[in-house]
PDB file of N, CA and C in Angstrom:
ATOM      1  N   UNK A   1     -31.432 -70.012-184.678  1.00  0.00           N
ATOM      2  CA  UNK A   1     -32.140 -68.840-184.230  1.00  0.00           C
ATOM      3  C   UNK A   1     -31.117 -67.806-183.751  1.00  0.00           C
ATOM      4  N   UNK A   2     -31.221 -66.824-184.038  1.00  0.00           N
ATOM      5  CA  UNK A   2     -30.794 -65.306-183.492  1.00  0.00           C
ATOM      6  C   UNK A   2     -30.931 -64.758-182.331  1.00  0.00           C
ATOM      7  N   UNK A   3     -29.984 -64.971-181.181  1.00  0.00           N
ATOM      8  CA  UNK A   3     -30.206 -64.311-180.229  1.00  0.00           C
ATOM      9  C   UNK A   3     -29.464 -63.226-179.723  1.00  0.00           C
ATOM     10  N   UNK A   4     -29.832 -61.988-178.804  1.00  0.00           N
ATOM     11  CA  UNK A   4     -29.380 -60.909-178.645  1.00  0.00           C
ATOM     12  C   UNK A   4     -29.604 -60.353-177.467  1.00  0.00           C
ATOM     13  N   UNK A   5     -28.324 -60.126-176.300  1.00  0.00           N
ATOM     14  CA  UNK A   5     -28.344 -60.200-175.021  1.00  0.00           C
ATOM     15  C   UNK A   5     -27.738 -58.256-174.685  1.00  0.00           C
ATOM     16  N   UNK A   6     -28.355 -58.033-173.730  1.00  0.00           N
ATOM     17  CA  UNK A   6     -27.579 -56.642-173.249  1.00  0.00           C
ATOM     18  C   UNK A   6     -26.880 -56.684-172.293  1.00  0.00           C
ATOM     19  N   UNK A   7     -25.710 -56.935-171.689  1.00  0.00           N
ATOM     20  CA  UNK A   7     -25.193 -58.052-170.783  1.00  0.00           C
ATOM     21  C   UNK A   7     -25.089 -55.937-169.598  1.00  0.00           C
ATOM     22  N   UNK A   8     -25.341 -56.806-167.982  1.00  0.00           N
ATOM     23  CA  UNK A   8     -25.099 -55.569-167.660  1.00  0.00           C
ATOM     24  C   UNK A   8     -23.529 -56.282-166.304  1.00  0.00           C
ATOM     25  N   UNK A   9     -23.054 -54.980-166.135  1.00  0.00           N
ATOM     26  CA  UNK A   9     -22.001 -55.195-164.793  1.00  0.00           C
ATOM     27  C   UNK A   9     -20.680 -55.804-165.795  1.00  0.00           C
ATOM     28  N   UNK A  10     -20.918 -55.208-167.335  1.00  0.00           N
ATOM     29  CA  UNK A  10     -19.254 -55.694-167.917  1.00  0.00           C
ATOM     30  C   UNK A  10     -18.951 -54.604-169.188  1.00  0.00           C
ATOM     31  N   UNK A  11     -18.226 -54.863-169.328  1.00  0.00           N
ATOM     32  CA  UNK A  11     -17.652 -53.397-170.326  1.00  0.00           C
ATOM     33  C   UNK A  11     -18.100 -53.640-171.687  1.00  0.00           C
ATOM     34  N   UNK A  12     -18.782 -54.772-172.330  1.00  0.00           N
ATOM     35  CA  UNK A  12     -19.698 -55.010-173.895  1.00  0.00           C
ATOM     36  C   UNK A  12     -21.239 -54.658-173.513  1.00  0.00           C
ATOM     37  N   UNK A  13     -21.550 -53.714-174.222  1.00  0.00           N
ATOM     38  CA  UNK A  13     -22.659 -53.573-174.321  1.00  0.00           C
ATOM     39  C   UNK A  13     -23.996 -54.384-175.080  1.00  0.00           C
ATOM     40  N   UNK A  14     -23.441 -55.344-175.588  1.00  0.00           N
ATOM     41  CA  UNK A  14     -23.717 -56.080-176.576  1.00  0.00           C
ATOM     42  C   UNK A  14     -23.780 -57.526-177.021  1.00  0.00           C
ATOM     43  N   UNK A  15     -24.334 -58.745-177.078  1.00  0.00           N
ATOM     44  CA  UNK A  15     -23.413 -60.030-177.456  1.00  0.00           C
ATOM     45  C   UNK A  15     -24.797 -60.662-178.238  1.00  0.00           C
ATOM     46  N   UNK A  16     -24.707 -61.396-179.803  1.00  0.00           N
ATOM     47  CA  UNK A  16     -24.985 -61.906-180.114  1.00  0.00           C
ATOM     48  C   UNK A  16     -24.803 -62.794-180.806  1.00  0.00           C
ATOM     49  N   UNK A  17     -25.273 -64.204-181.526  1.00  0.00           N
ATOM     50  CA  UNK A  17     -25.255 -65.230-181.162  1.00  0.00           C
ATOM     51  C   UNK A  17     -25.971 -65.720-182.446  1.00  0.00           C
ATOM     52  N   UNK A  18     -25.814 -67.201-183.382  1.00  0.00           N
ATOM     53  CA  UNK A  18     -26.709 -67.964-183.505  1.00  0.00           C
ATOM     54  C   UNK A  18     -26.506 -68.874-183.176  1.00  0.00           C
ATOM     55  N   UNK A  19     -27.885 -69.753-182.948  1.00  0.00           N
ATOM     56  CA  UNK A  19     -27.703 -71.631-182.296  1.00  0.00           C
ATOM     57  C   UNK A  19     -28.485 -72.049-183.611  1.00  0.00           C
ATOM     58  N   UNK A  20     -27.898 -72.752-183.458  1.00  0.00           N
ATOM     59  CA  UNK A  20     -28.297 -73.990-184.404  1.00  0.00           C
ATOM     60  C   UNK A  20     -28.001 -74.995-184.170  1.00  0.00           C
ATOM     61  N   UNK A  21     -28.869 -76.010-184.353  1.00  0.00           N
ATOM     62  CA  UNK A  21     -28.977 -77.145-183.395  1.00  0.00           C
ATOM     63  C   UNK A  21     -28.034 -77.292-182.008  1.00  0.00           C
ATOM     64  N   UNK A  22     -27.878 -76.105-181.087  1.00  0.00           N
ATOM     65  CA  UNK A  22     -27.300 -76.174-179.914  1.00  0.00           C
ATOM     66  C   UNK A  22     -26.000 -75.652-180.074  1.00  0.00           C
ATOM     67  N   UNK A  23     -25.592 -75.577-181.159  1.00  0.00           N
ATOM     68  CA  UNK A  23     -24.147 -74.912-182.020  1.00  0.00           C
ATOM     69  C   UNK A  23     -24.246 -73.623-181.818  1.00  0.00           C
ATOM     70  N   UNK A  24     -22.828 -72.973-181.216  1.00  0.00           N
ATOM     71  CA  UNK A  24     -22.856 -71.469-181.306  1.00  0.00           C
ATOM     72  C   UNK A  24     -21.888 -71.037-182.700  1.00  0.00           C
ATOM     73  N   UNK A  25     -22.980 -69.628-183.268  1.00  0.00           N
ATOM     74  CA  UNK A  25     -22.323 -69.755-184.323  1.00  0.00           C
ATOM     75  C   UNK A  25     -22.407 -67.879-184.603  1.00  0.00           C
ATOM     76  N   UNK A  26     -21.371 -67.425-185.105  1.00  0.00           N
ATOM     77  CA  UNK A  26     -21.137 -66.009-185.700  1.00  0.00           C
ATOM     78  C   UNK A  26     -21.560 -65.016-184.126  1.00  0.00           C
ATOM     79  N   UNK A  27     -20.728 -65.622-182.865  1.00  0.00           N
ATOM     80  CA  UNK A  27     -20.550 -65.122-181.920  1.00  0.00           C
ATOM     81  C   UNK A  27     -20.018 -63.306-182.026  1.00  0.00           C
ATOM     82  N   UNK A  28     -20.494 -62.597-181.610  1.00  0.00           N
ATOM     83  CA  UNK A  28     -19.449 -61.221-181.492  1.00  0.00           C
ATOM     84  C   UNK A  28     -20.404 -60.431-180.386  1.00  0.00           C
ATOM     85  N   UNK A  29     -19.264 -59.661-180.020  1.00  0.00           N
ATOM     86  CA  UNK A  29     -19.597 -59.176-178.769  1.00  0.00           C
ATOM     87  C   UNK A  29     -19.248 -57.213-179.534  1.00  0.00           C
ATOM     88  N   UNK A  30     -20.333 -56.284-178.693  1.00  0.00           N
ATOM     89  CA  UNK A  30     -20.117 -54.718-178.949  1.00  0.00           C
ATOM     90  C   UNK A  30     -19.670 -54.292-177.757  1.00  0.00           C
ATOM     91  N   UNK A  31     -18.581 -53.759-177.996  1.00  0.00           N
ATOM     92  CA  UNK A  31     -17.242 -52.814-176.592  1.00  0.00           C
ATOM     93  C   UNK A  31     -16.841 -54.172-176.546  1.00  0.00           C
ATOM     94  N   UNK A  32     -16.545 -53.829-174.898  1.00  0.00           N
ATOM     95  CA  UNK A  32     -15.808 -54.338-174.462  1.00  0.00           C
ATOM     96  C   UNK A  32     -13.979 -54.565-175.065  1.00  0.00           C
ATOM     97  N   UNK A  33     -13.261 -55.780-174.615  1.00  0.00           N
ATOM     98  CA  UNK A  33     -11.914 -55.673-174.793  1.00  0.00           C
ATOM     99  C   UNK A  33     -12.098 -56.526-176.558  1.00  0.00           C
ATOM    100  N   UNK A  34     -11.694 -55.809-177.128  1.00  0.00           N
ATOM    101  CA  UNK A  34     -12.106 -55.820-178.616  1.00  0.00           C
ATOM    102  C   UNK A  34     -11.157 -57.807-178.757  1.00  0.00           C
ATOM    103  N   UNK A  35     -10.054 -57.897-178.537  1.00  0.00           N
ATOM    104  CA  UNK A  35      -9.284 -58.503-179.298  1.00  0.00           C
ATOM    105  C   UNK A  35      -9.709 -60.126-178.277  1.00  0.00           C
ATOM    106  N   UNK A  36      -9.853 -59.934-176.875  1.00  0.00           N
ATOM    107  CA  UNK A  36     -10.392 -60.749-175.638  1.00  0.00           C
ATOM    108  C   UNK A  36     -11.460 -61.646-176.804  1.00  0.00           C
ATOM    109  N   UNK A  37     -12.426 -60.796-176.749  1.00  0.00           N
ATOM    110  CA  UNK A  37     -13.830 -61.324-177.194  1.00  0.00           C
ATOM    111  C   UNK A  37     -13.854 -61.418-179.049  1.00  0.00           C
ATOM    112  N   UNK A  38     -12.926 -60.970-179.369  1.00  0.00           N
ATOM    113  CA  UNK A  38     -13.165 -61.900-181.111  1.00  0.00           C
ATOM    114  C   UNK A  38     -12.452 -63.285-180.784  1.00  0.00           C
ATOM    115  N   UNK A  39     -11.553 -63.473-179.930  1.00  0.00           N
ATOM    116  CA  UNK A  39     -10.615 -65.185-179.677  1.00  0.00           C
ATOM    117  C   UNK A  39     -12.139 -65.640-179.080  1.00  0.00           C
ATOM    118  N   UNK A  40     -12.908 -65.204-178.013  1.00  0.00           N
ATOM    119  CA  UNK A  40     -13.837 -65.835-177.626  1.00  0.00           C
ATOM    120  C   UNK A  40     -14.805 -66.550-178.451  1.00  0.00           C
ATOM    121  N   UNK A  41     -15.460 -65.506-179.760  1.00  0.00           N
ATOM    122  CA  UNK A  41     -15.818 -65.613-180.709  1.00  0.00           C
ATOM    123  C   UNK A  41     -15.412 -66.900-181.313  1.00  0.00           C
ATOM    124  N   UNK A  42     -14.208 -66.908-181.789  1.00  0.00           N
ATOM    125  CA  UNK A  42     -13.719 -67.882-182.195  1.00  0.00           C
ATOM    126  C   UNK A  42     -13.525 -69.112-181.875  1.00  0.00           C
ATOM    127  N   UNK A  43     -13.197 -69.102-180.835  1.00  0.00           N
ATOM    128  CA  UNK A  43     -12.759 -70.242-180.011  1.00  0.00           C
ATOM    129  C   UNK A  43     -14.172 -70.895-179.887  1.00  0.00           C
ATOM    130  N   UNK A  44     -15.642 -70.515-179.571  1.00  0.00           N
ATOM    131  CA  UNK A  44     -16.613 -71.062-179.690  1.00  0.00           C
ATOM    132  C   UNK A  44     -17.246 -71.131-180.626  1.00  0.00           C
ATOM    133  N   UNK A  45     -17.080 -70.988-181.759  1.00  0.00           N
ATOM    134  CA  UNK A  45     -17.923 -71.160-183.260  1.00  0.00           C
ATOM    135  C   UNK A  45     -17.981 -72.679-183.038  1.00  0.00           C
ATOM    136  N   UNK A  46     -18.969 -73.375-183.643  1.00  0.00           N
ATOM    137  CA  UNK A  46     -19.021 -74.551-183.609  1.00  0.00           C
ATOM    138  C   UNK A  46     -19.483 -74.997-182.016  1.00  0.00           C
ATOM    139  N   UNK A  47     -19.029 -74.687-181.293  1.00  0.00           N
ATOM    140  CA  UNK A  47     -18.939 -75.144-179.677  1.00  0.00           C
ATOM    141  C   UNK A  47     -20.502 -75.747-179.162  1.00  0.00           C
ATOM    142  N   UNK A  48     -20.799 -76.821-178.928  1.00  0.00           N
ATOM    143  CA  UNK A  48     -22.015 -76.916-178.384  1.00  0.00           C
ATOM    144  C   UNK A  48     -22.566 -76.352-177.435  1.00  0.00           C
ATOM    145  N   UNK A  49     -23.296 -75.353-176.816  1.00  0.00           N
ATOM    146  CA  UNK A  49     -23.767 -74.925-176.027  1.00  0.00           C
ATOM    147  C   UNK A  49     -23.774 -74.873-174.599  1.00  0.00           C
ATOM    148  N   UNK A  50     -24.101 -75.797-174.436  1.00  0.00           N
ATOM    149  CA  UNK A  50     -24.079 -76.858-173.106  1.00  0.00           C
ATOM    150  C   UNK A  50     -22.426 -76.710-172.232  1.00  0.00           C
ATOM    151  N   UNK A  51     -21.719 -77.274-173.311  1.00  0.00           N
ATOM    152  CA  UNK A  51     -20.253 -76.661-172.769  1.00  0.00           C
ATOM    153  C   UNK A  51     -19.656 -75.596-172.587  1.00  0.00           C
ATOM    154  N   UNK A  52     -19.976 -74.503-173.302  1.00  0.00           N
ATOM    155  CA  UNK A  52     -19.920 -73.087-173.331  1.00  0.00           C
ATOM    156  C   UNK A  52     -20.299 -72.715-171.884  1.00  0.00           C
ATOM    157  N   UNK A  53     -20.899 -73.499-171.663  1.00  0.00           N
ATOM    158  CA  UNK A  53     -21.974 -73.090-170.676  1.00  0.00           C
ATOM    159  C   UNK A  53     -21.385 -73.531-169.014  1.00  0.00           C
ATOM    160  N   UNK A  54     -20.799 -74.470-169.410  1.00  0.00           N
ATOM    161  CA  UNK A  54     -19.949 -75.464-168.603  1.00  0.00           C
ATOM    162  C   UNK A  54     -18.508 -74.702-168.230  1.00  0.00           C
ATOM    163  N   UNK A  55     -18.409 -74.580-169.392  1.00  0.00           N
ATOM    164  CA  UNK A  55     -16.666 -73.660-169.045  1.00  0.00           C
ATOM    165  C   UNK A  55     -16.886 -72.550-168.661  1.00  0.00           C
ATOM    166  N   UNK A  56     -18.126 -71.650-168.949  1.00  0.00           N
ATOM    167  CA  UNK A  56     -18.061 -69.792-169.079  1.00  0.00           C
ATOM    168  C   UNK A  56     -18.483 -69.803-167.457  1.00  0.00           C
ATOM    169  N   UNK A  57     -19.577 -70.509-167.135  1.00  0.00           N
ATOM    170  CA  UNK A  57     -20.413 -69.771-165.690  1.00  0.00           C
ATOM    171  C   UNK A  57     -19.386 -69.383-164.500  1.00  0.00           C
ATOM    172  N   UNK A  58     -20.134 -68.627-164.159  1.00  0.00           N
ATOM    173  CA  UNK A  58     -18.933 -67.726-163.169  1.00  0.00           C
ATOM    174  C   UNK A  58     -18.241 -67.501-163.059  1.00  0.00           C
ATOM    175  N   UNK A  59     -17.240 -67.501-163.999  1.00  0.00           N
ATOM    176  CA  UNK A  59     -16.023 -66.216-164.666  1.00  0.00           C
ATOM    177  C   UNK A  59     -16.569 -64.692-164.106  1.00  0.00           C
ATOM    178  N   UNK A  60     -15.776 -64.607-163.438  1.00  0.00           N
ATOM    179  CA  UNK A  60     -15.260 -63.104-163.094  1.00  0.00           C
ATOM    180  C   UNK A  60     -14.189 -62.362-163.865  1.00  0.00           C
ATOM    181  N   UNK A  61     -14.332 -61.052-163.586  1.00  0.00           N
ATOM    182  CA  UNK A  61     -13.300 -59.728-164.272  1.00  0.00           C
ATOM    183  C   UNK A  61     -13.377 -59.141-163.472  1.00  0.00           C
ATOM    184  N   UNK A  62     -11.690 -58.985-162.997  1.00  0.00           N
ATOM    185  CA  UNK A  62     -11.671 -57.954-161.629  1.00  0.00           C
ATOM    186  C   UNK A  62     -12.252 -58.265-160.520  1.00  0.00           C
ATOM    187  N   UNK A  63     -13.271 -56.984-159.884  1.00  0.00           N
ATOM    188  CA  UNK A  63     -14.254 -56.525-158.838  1.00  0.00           C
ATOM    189  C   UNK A  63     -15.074 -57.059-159.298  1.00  0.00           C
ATOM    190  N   UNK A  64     -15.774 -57.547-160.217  1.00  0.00           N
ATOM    191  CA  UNK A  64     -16.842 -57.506-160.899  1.00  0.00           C
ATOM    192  C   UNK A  64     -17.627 -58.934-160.529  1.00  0.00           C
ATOM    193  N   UNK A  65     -18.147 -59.132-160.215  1.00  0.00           N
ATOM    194  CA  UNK A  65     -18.945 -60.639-159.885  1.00  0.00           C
ATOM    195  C   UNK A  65     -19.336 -61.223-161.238  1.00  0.00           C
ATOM    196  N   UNK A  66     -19.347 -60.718-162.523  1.00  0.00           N
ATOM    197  CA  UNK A  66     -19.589 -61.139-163.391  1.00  0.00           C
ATOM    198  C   UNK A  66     -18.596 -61.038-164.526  1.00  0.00           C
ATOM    199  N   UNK A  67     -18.688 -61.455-166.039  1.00  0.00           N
ATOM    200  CA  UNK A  67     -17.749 -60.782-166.652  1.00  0.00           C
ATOM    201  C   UNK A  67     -18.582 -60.874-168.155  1.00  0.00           C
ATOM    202  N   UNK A  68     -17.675 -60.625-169.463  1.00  0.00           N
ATOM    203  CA  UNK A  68     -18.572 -61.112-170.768  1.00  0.00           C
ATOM    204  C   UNK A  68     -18.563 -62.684-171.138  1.00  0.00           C
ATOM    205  N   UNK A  69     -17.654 -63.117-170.651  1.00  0.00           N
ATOM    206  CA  UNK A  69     -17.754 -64.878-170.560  1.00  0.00           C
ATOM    207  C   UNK A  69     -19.012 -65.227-170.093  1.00  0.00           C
ATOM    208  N   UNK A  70     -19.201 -65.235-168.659  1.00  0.00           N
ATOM    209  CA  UNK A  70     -20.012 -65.357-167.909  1.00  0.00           C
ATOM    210  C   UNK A  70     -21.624 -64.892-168.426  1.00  0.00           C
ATOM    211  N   UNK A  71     -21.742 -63.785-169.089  1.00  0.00           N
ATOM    212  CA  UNK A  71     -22.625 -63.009-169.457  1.00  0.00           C
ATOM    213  C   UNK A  71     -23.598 -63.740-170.738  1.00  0.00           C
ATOM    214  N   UNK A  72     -22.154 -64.531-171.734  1.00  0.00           N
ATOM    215  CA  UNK A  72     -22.116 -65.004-172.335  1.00  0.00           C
ATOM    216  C   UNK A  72     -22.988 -66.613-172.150  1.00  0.00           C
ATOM    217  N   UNK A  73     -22.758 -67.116-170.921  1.00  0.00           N
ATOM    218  CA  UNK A  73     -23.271 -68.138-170.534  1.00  0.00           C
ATOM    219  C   UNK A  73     -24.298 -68.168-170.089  1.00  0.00           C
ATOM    220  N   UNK A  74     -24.924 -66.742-168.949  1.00  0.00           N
ATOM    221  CA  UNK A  74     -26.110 -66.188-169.061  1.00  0.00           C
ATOM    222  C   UNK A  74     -27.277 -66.132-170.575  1.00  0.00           C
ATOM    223  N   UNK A  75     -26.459 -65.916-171.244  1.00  0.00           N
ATOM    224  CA  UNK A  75     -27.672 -65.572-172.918  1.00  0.00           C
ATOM    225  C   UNK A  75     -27.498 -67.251-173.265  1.00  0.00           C
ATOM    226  N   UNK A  76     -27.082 -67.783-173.229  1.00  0.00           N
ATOM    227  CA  UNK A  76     -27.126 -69.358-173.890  1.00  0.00           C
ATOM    228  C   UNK A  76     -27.678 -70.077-172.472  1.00  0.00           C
ATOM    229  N   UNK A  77     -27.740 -69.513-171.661  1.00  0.00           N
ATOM    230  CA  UNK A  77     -29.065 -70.271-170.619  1.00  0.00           C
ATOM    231  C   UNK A  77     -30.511 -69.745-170.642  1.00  0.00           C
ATOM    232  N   UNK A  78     -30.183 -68.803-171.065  1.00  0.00           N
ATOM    233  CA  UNK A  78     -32.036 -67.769-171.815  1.00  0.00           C
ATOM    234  C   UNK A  78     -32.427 -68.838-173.151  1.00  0.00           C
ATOM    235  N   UNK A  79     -31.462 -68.506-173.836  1.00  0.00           N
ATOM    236  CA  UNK A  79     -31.674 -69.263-175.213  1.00  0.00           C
ATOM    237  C   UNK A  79     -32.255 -71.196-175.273  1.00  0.00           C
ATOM    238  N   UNK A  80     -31.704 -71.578-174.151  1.00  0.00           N
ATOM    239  CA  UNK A  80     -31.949 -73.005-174.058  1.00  0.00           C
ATOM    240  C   UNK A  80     -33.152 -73.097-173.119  1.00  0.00           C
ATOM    241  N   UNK A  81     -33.674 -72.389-172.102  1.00  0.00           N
ATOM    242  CA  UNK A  81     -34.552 -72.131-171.592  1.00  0.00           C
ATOM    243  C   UNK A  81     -35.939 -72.433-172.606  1.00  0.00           C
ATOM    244  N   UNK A  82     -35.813 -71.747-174.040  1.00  0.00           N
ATOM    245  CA  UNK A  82     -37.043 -71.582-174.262  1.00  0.00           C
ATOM    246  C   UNK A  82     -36.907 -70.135-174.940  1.00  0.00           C
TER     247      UNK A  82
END
């Protein structure tokens, strides 16, 4: 399934996603630090969810209480939700 997040409090306006069977797959993120978030991309293709989820939560950037990692782990806790 296709999911599609508007992440707020980080510099991507953008992040979407497919799961398949719990698999993140054809990850990419809009803005933000262009070259940051295609390794992210990458680095989680395949990645089961759950762990994504495990490693990303509460990652900070800067000032920011949040970041696109984090944001990232936010939309794959929507997505597993239901």
């Amino acid at each position: 399934m296709h999911y599609t997040l508007y992440p707020k409090g980080v510099c991507s306006s953008r992040i979407e996603l497919d799961l398949i069977d719990n698999k993140i797959h054809n990850l990419t993120y809009t803005g933000g630090c262009n070259g940051n978030l295609k390794a992210l991309g990458a680095l989680c293709e395949g990645m089961d969810a759950h762990e994504v989820i495990h490693r990303l939560s509460g990652i900070t950037c800067g000032p920011n209480s949040t970041s696109c990692s984090d944001q990232l782990a936010t939309l794959l806790k929507q997505a597993m939700e239901g």
